[in-house]
C-alpha atoms as a PDB file:
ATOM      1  CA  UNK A   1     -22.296  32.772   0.060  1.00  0.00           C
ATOM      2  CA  UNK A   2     -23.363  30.588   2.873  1.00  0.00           C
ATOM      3  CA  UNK A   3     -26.181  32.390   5.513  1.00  0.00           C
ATOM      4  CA  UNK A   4     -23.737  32.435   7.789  1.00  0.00           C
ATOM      5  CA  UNK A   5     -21.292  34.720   5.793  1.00  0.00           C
ATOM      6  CA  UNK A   6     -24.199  36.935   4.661  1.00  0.00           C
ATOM      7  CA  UNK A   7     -24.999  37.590   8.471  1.00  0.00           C
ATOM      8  CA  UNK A   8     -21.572  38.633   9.253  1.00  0.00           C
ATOM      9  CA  UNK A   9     -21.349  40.858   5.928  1.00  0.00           C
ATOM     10  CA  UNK A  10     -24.812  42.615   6.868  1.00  0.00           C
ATOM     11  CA  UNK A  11     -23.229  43.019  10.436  1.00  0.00           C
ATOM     12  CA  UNK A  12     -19.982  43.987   9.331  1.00  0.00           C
ATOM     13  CA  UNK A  13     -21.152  46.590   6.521  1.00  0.00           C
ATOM     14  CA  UNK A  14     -23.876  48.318   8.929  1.00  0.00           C
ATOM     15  CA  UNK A  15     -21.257  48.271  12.011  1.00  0.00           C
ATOM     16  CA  UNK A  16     -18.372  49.803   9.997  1.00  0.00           C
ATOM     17  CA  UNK A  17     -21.138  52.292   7.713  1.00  0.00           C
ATOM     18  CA  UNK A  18     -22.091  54.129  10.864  1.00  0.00           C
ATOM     19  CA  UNK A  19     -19.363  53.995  12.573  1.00  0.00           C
ATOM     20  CA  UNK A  20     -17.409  55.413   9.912  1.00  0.00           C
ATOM     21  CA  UNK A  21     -20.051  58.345   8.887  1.00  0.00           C
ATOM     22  CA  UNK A  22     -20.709  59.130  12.744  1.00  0.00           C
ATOM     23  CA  UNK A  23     -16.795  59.556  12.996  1.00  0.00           C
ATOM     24  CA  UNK A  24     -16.331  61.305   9.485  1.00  0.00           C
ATOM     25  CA  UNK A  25     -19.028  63.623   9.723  1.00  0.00           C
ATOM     26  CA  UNK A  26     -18.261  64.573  13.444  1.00  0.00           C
ATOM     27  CA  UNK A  27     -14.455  65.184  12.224  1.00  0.00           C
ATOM     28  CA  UNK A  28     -15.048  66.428   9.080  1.00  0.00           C
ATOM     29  CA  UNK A  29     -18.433  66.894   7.585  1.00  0.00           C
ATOM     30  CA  UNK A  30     -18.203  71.197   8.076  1.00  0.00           C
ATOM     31  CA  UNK A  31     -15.055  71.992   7.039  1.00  0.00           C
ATOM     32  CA  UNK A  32     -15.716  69.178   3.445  1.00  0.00           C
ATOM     33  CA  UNK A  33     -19.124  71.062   3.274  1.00  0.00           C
ATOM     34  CA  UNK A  34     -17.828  74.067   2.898  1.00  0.00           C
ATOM     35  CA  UNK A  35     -14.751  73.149   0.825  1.00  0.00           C
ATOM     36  CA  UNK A  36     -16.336  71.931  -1.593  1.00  0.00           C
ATOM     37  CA  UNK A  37     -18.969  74.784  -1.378  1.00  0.00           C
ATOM     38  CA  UNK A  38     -16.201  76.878  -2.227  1.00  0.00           C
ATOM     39  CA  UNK A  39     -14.837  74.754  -4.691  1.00  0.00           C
ATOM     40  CA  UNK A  40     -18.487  74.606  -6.481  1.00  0.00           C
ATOM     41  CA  UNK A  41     -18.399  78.736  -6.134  1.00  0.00           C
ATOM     42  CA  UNK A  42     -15.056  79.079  -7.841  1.00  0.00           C
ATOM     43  CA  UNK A  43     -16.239  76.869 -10.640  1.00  0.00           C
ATOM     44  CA  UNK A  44     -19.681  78.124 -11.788  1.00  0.00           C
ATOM     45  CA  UNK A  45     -19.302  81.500 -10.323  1.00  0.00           C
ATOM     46  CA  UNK A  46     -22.772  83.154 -10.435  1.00  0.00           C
ATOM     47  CA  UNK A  47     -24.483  81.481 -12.979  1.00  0.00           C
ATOM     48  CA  UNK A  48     -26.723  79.414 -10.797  1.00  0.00           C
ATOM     49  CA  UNK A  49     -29.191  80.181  -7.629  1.00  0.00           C
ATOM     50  CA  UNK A  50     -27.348  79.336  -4.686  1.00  0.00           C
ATOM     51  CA  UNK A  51     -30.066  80.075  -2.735  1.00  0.00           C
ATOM     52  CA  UNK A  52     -31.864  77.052  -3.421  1.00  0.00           C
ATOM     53  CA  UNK A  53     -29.321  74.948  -2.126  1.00  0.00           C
ATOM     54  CA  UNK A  54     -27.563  74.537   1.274  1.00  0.00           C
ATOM     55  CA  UNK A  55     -23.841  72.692   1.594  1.00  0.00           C
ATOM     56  CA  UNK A  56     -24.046  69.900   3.923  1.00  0.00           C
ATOM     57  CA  UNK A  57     -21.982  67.687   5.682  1.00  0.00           C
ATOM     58  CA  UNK A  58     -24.158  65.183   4.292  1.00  0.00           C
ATOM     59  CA  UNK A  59     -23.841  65.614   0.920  1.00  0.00           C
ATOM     60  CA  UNK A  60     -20.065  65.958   0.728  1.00  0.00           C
ATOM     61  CA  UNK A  61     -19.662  62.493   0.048  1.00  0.00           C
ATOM     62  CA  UNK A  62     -19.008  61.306   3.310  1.00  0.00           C
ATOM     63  CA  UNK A  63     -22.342  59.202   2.745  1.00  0.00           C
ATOM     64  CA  UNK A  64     -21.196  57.040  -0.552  1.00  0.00           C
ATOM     65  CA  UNK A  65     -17.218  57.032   1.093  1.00  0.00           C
ATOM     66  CA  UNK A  66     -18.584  55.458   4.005  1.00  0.00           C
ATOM     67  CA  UNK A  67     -21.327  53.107   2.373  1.00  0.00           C
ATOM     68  CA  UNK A  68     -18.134  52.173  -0.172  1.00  0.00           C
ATOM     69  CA  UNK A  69     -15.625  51.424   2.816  1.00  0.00           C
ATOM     70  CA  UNK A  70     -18.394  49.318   4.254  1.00  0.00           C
ATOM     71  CA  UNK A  71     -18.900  47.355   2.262  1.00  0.00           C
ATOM     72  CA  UNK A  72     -15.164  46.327   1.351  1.00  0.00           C
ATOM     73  CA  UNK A  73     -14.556  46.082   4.924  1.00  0.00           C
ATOM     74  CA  UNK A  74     -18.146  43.494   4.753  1.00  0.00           C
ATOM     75  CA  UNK A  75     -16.324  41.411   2.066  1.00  0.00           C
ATOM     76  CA  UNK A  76     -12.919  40.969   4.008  1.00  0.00           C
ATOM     77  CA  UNK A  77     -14.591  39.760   6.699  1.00  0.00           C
ATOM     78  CA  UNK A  78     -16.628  36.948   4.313  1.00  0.00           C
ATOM     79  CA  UNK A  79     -12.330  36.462   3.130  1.00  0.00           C
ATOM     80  CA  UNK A  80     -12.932  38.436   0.154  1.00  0.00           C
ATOM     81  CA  UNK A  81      -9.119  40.006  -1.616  1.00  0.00           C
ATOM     82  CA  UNK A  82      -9.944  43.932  -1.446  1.00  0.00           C
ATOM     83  CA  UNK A  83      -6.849  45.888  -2.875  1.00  0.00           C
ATOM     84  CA  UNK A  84      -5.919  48.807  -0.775  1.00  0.00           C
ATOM     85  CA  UNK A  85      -4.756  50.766  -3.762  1.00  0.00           C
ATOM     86  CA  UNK A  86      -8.103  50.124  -5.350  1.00  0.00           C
ATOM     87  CA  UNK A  87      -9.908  51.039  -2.482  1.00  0.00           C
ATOM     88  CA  UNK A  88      -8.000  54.255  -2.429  1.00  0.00           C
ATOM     89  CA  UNK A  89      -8.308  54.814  -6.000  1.00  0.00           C
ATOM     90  CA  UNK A  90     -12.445  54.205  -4.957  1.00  0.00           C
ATOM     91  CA  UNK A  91     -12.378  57.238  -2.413  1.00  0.00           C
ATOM     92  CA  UNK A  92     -11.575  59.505  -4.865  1.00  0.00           C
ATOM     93  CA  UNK A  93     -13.410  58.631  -7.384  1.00  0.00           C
ATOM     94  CA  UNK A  94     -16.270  59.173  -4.837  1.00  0.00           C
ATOM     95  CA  UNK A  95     -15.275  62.584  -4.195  1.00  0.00           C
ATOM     96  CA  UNK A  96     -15.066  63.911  -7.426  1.00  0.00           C
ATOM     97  CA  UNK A  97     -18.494  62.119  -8.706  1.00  0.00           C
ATOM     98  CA  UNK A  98     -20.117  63.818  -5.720  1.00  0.00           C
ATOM     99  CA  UNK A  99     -19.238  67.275  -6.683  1.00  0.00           C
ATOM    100  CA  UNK A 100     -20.031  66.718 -10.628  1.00  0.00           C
ATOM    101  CA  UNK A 101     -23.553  65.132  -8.540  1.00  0.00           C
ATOM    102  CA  UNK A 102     -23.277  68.575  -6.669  1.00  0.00           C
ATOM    103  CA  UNK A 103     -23.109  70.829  -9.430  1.00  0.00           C
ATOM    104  CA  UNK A 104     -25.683  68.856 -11.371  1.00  0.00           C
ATOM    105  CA  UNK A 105     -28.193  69.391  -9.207  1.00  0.00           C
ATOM    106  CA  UNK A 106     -27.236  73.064  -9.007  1.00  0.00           C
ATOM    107  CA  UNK A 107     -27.521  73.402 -12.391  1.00  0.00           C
ATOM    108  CA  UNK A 108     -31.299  72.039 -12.791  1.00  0.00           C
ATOM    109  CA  UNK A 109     -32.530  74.284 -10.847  1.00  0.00           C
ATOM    110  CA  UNK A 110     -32.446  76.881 -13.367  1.00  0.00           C
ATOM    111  CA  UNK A 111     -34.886  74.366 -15.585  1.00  0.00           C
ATOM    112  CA  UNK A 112     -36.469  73.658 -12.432  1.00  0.00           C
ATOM    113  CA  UNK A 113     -36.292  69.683 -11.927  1.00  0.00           C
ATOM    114  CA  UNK A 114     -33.896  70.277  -8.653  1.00  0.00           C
ATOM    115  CA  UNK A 115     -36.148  67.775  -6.702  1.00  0.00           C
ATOM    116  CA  UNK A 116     -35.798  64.670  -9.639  1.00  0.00           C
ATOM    117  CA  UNK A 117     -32.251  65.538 -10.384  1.00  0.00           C
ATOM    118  CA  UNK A 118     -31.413  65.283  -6.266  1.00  0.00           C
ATOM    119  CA  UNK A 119     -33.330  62.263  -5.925  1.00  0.00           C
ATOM    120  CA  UNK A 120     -31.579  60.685  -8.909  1.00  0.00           C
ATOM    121  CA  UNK A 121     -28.341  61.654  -8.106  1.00  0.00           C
ATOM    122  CA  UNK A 122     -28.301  59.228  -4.962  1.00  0.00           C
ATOM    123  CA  UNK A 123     -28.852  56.936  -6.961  1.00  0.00           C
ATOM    124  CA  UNK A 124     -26.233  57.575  -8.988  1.00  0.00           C
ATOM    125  CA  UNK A 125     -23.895  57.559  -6.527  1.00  0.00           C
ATOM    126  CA  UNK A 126     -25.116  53.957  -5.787  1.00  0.00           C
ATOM    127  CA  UNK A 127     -24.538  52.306  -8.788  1.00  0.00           C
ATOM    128  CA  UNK A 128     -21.130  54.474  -8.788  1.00  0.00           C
ATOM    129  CA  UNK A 129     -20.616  52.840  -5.091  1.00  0.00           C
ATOM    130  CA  UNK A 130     -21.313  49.224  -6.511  1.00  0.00           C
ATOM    131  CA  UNK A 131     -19.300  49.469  -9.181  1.00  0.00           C
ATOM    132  CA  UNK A 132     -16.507  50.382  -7.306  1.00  0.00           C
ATOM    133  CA  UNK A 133     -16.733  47.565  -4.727  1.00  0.00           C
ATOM    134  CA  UNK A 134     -16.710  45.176  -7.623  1.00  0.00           C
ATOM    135  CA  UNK A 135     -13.966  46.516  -8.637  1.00  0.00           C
ATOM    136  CA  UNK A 136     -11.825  46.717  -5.254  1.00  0.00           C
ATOM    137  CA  UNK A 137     -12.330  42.999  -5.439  1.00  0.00           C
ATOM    138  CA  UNK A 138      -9.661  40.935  -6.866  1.00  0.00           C
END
């Protein structure tokens, strides 16, 4: 990749990243949040604290889906082949990886590592994000 085309995919990914999260969260960050809350609820019932643990718009996955959209709207502007279908495939795959992240950390805090697990968990979802932009790619 030439300097130039890493300029325009830094410019491209961070343009479209905030874009997209500003616009996401402001349209749909509550009403994911608490979704998924409720979602989360209906699955483990009350065998975990709650308590220790808000839902946020900003960990509903709108984070990861609009890192992941970035960057395969970054490689078709360096004329990269991103598949639609794959891409759509990709935002689900997000979703549902952020609520097993969601319920993991939910569930260590009743060994009490909540703090590692959440920290890990981004992490995580990065490696889950990069291997699904390698994968949009043909």
């Amino acid at each position: 990749m030439s300097p130039k085309e890493k300029a325009r995919f830094i410019v491209v990914f961070f343009a479209s990243y905030f874009l997209l999260l500003g616009v996401t969260i402001y349209a749909f960050g509550g009403w994911l949040a608490s979704s998924e809350g409720n979602l989360i609820i209906a699955l483990l019932g009350k065998t975990v604290n709650y308590s220790a643990f808000e839902f946020v718009s900003y960990c509903s996955g709108l984070v990861s889906v609009s890192a992941y959209l970035g960057v395969c709207m970054a490689l078709i502007s360096i004329k990269q082949k991103v598949l639609a279908r794959r891409v759509a495939i990709g935002v689900g795959i997000l979703f549902l990886a952020n609520i097993l992240r969601l319920i993991a950390v939910l569930l260590s805090e009743k060994i009490g590592i909540v703090q590692v697990v959440h920290v890990f968990s981004w992490f995580f979802m990065f490696v889950v994000i990069v291997w699904l932009a390698e994968m949009s790619v043909d």
